[in-house]
N, C-alpha and C. Protein backbone atom coordinates (compact mmCIF):
# COMPACT_ATOMS: atom_id res chain seq x y z
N UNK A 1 24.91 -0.82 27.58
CA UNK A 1 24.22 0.39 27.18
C UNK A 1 22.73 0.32 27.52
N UNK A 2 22.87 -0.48 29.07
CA UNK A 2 21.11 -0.30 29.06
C UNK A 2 21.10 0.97 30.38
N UNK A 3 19.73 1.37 30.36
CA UNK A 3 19.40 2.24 31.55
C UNK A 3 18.52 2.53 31.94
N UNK A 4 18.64 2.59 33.81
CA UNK A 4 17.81 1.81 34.45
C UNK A 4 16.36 3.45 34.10
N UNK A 5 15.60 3.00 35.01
CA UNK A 5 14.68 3.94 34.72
C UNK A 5 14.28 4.23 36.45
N UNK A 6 13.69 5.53 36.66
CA UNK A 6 13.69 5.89 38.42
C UNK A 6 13.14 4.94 39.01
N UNK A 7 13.54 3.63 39.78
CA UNK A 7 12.61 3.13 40.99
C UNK A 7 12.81 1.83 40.72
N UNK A 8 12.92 1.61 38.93
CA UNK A 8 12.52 0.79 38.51
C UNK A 8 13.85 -0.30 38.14
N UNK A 9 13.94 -1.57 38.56
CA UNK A 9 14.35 -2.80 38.13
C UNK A 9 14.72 -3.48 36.97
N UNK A 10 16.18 -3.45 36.40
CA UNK A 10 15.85 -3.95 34.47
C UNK A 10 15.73 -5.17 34.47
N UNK A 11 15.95 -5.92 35.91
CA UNK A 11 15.68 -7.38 35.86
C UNK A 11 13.73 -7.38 35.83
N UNK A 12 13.20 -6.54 36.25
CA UNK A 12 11.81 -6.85 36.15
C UNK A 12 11.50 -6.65 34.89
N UNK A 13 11.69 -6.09 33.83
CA UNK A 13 11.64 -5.89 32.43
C UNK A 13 11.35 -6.83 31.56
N UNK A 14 10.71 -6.94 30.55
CA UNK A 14 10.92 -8.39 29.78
C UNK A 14 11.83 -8.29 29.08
N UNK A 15 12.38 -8.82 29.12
CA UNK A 15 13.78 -9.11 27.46
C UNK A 15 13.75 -9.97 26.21
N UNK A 16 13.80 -9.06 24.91
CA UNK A 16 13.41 -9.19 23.77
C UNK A 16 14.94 -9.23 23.28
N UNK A 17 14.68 -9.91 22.40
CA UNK A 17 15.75 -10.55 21.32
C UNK A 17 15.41 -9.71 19.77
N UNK A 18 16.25 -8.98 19.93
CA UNK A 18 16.55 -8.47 18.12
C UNK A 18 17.37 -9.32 17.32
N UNK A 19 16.55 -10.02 16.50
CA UNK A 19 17.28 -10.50 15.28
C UNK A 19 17.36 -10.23 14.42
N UNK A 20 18.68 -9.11 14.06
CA UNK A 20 18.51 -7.91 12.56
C UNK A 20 20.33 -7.64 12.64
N UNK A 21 20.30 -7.97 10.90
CA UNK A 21 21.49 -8.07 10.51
C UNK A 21 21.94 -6.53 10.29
N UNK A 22 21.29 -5.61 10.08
CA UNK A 22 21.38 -4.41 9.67
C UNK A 22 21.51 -3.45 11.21
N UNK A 23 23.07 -3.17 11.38
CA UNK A 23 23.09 -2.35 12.64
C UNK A 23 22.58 -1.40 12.56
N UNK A 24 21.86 -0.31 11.82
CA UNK A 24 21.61 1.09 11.68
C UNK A 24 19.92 0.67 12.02
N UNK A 25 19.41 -0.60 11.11
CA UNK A 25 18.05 -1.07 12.18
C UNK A 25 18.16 -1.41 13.53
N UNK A 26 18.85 -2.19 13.86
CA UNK A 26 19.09 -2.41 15.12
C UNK A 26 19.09 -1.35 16.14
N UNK A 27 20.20 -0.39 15.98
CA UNK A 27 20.24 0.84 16.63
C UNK A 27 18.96 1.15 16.74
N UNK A 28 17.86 1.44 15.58
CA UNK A 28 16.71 2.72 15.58
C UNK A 28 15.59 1.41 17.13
N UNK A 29 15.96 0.34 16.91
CA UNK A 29 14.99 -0.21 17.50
C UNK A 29 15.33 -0.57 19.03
N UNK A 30 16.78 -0.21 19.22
CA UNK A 30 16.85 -0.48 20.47
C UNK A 30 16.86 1.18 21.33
N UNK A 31 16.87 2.20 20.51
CA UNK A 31 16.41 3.80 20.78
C UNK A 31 15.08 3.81 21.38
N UNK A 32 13.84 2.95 20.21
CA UNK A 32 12.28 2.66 20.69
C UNK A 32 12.21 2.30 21.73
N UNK A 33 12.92 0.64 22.03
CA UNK A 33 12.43 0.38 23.05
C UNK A 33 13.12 -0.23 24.74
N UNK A 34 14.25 1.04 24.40
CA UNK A 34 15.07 0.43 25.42
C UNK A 34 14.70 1.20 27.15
N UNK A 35 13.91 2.02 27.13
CA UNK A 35 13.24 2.65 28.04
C UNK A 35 12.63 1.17 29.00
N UNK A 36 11.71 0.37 28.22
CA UNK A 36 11.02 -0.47 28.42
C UNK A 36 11.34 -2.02 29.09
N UNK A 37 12.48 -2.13 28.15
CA UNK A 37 12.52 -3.79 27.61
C UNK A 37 14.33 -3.83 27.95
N UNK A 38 14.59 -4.98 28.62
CA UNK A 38 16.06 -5.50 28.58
C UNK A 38 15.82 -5.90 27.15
N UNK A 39 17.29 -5.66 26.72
CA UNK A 39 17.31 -6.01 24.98
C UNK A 39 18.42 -6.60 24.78
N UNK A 40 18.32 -7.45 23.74
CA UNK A 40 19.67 -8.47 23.79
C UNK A 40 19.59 -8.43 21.89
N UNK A 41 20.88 -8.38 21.50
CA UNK A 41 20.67 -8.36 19.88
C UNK A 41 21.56 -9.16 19.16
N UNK A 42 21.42 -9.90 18.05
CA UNK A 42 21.87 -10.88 17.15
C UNK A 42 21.69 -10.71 15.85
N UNK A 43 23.06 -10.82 15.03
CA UNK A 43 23.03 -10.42 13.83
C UNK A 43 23.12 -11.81 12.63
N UNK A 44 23.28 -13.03 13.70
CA UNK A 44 23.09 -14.38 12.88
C UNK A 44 22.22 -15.12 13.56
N UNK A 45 21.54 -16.22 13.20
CA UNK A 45 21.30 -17.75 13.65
C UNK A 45 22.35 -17.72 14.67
N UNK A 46 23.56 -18.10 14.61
CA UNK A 46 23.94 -18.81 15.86
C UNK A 46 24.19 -17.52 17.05
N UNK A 47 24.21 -16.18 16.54
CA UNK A 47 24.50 -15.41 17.31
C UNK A 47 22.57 -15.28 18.16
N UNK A 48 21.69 -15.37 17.41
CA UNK A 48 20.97 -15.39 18.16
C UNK A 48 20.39 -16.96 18.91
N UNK A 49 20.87 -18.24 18.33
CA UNK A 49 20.82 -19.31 18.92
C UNK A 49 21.71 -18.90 20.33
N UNK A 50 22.81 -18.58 20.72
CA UNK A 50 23.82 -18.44 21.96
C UNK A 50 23.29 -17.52 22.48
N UNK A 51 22.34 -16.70 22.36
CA UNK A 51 21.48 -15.39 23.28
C UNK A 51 20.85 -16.41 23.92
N UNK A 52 19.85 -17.15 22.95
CA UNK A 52 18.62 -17.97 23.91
C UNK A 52 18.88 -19.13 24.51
N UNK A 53 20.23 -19.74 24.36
CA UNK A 53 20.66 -20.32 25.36
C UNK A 53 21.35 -19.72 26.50
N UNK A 54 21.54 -18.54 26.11
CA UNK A 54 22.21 -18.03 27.41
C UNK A 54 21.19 -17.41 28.49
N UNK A 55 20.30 -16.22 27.78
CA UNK A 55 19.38 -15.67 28.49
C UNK A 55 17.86 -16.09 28.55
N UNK A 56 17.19 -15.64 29.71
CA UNK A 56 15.65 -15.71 29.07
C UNK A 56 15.28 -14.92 28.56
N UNK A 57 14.88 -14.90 27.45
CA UNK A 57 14.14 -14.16 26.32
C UNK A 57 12.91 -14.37 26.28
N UNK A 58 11.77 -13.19 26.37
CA UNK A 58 10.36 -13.11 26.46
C UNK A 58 9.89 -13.24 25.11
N UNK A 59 10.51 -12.31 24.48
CA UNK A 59 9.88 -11.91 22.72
C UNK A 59 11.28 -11.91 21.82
N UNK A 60 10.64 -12.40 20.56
CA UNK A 60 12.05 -11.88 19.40
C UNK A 60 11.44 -10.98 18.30
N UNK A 61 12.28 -10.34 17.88
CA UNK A 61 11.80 -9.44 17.04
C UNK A 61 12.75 -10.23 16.09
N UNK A 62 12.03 -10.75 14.87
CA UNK A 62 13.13 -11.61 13.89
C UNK A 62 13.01 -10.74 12.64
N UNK A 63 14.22 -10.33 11.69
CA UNK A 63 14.36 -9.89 10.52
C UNK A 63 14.10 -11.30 9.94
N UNK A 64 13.79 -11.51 8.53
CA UNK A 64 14.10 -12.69 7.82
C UNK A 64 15.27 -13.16 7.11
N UNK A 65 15.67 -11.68 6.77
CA UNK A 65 16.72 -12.02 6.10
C UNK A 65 17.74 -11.59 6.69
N UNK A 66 18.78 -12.99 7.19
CA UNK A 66 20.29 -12.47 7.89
C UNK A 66 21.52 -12.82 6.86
N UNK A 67 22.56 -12.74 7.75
CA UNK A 67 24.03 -12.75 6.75
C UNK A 67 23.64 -14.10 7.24
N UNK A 68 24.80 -14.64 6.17
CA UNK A 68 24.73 -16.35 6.03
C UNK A 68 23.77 -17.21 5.72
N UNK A 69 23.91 -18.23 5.19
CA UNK A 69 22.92 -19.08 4.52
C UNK A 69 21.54 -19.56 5.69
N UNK A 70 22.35 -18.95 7.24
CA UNK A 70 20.65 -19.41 7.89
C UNK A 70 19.94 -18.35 7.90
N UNK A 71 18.64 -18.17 7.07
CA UNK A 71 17.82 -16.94 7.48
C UNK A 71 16.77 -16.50 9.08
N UNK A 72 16.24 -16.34 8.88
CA UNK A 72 14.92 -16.11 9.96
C UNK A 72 14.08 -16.59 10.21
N UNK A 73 13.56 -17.06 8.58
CA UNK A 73 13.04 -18.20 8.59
C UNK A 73 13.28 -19.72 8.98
N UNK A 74 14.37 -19.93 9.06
CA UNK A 74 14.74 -21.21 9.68
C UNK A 74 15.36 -20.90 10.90
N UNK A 75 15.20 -20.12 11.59
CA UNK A 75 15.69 -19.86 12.62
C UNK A 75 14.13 -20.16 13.67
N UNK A 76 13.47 -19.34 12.82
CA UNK A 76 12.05 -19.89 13.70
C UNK A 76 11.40 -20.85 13.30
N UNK A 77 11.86 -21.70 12.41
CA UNK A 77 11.32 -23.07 12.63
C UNK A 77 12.04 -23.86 13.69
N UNK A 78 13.43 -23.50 13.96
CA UNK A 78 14.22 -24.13 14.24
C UNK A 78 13.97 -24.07 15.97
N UNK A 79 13.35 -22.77 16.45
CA UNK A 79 13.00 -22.42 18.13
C UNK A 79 11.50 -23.24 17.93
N UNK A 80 10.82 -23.03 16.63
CA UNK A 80 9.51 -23.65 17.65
C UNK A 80 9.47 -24.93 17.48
N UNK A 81 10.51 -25.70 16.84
CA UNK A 81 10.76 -27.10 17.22
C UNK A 81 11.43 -27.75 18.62
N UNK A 82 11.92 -26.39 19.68
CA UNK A 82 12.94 -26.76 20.51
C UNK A 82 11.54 -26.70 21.51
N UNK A 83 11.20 -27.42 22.24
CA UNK A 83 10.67 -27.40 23.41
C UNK A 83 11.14 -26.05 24.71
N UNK A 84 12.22 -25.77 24.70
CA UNK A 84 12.92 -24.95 25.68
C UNK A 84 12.52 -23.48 25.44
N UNK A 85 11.87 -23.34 23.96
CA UNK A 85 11.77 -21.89 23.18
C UNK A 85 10.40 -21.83 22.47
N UNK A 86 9.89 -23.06 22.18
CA UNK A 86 8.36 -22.68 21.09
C UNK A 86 7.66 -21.85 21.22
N UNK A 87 7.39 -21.80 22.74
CA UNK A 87 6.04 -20.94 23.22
C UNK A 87 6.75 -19.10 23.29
N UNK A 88 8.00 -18.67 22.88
CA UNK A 88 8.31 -17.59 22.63
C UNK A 88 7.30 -16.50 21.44
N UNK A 89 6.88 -15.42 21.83
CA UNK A 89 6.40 -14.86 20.93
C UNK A 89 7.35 -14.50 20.02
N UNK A 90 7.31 -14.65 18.31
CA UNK A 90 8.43 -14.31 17.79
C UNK A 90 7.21 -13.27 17.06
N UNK A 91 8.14 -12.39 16.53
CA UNK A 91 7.50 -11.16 15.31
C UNK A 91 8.12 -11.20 14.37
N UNK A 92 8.04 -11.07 12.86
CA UNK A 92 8.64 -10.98 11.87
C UNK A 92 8.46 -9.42 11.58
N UNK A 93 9.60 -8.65 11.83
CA UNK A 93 10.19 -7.45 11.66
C UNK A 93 11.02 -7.36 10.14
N UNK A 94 10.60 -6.94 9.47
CA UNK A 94 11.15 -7.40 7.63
C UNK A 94 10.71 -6.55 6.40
N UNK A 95 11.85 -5.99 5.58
CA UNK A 95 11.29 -5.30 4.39
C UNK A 95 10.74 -5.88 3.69
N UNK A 96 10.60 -7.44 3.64
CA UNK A 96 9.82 -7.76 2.69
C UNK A 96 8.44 -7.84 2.42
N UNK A 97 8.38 -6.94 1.91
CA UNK A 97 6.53 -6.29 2.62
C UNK A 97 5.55 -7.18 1.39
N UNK A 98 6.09 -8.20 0.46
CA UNK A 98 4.55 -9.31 0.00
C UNK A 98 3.78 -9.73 0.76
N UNK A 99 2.86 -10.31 0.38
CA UNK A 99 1.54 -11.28 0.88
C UNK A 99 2.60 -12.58 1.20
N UNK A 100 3.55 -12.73 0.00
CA UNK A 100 3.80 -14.23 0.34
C UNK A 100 4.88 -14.15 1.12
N UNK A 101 5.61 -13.13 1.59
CA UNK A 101 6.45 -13.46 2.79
C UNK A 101 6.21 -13.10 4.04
N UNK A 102 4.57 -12.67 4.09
CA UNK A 102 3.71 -12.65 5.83
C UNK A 102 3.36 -13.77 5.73
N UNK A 103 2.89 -14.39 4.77
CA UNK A 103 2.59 -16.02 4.30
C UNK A 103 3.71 -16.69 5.68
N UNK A 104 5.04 -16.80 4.34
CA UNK A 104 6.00 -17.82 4.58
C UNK A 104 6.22 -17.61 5.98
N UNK A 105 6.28 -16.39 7.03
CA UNK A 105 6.93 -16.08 8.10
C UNK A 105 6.01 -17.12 8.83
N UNK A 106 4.52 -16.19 9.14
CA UNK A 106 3.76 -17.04 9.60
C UNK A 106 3.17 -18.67 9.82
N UNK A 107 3.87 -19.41 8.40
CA UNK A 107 3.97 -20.57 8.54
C UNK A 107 5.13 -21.61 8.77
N UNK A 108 6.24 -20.27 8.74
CA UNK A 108 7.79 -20.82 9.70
C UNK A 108 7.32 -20.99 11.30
N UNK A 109 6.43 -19.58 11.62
CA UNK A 109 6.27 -19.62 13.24
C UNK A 109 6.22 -18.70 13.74
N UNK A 110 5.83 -17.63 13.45
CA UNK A 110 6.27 -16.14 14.00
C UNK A 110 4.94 -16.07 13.89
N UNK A 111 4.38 -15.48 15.45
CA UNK A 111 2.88 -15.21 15.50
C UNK A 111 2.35 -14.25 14.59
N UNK A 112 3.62 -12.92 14.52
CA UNK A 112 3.03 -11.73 14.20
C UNK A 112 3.39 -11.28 13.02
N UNK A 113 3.47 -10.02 12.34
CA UNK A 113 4.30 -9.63 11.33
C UNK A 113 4.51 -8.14 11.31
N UNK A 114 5.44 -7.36 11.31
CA UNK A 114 5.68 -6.08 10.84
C UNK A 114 6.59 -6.01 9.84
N UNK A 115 6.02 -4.93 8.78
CA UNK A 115 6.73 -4.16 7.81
C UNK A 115 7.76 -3.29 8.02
N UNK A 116 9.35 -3.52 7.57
CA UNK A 116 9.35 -1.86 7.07
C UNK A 116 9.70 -0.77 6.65
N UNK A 117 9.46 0.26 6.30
CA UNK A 117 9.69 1.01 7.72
C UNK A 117 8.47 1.25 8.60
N UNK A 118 8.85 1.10 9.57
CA UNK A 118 7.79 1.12 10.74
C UNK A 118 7.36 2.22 11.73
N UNK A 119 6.66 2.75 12.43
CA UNK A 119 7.04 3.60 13.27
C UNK A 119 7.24 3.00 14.81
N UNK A 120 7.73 3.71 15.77
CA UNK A 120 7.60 3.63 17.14
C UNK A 120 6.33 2.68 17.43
N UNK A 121 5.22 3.45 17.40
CA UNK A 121 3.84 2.78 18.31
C UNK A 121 3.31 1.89 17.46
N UNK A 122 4.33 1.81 16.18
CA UNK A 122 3.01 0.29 15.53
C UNK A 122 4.05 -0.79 16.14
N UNK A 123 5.67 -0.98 16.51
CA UNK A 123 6.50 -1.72 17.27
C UNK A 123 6.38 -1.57 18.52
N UNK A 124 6.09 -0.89 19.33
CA UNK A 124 5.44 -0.59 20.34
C UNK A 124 3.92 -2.09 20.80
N UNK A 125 2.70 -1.20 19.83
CA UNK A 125 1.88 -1.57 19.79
C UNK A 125 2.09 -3.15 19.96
N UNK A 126 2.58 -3.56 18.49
CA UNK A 126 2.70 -5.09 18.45
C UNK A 126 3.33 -5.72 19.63
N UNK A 127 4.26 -5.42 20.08
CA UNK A 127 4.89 -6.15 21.30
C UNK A 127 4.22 -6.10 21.97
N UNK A 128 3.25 -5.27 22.44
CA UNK A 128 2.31 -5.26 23.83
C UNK A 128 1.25 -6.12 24.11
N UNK A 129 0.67 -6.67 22.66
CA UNK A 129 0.00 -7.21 22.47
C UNK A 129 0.22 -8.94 23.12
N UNK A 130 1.66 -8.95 22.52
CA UNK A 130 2.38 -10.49 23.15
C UNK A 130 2.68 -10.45 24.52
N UNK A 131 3.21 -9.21 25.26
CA UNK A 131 3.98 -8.96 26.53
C UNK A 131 2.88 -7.83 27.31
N UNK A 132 1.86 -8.00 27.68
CA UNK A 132 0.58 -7.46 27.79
C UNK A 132 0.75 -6.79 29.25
N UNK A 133 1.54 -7.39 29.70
CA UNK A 133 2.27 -7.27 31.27
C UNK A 133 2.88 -5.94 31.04
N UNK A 134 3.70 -5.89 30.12
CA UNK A 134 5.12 -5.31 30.32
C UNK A 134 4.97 -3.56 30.04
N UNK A 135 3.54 -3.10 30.39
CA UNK A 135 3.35 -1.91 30.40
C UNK A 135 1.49 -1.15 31.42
């Protein structure tokens, strides 16, 4: 369900990793930014561990909280311990809108943080910032 755009190449694209357990999020975010971005999506740890071994992945967009006992949070401790993945920009994409869980994300490993609900150009925005190229 990707599509191409006039002229343009989806292999030249960067490809971002959605990690969000919630398909109805998932959907709204691959609507945003599928114009743009090859998109690859995972609704666990290992479902998104077998993406990033399979593909190259530029950016992740990580929920924190997934099904099963591995969250998001250990998911990105778990890439920026791997040499093959650290230097990935990850984002923490997450309702949990405290101080102490931009805290905790940020000191799992996730450069960035979004709330939400979010709109288009603040997910927009943030990715561009990491993938500076990719527009």
């Amino acid at each position: 369900d990707y599509h191409f755009s006039k002229g343009g190449n989806i292999m030249n694209k960067p490809h971002i990793l959605i990690v969000e357990d919630d398909v109805d999020t998932q959907r709204l975010m691959k609507v945003m930014l599928m114009k743009d971005y090859q998109l690859s999506c995972a609704e666990t740890y290992f479902g998104a561990m077998h993406i990033l071994e399979d593909k190259n992945i530029n950016l992740i967009l990580m929920d924190l909280s997934l099904k099963g006992e591995k969250d998001g949070l250990l998911l990105t401790s778990v890439i920026r311990k791997n040499k093959k993945y650290h230097k990935i920009p990850i984002i923490a994409v997450t309702a949990h809108a405290l101080a102490t869980d931009k805290e905790r994300a940020l000191k799992a490993g996730c450069n960035d943080y979004l709330a939400k609900p979010f709109k288009k150009y603040q997910l927009v925005d943030i990715i561009k910032i990491y993938l500076p190229e990719s527009n």
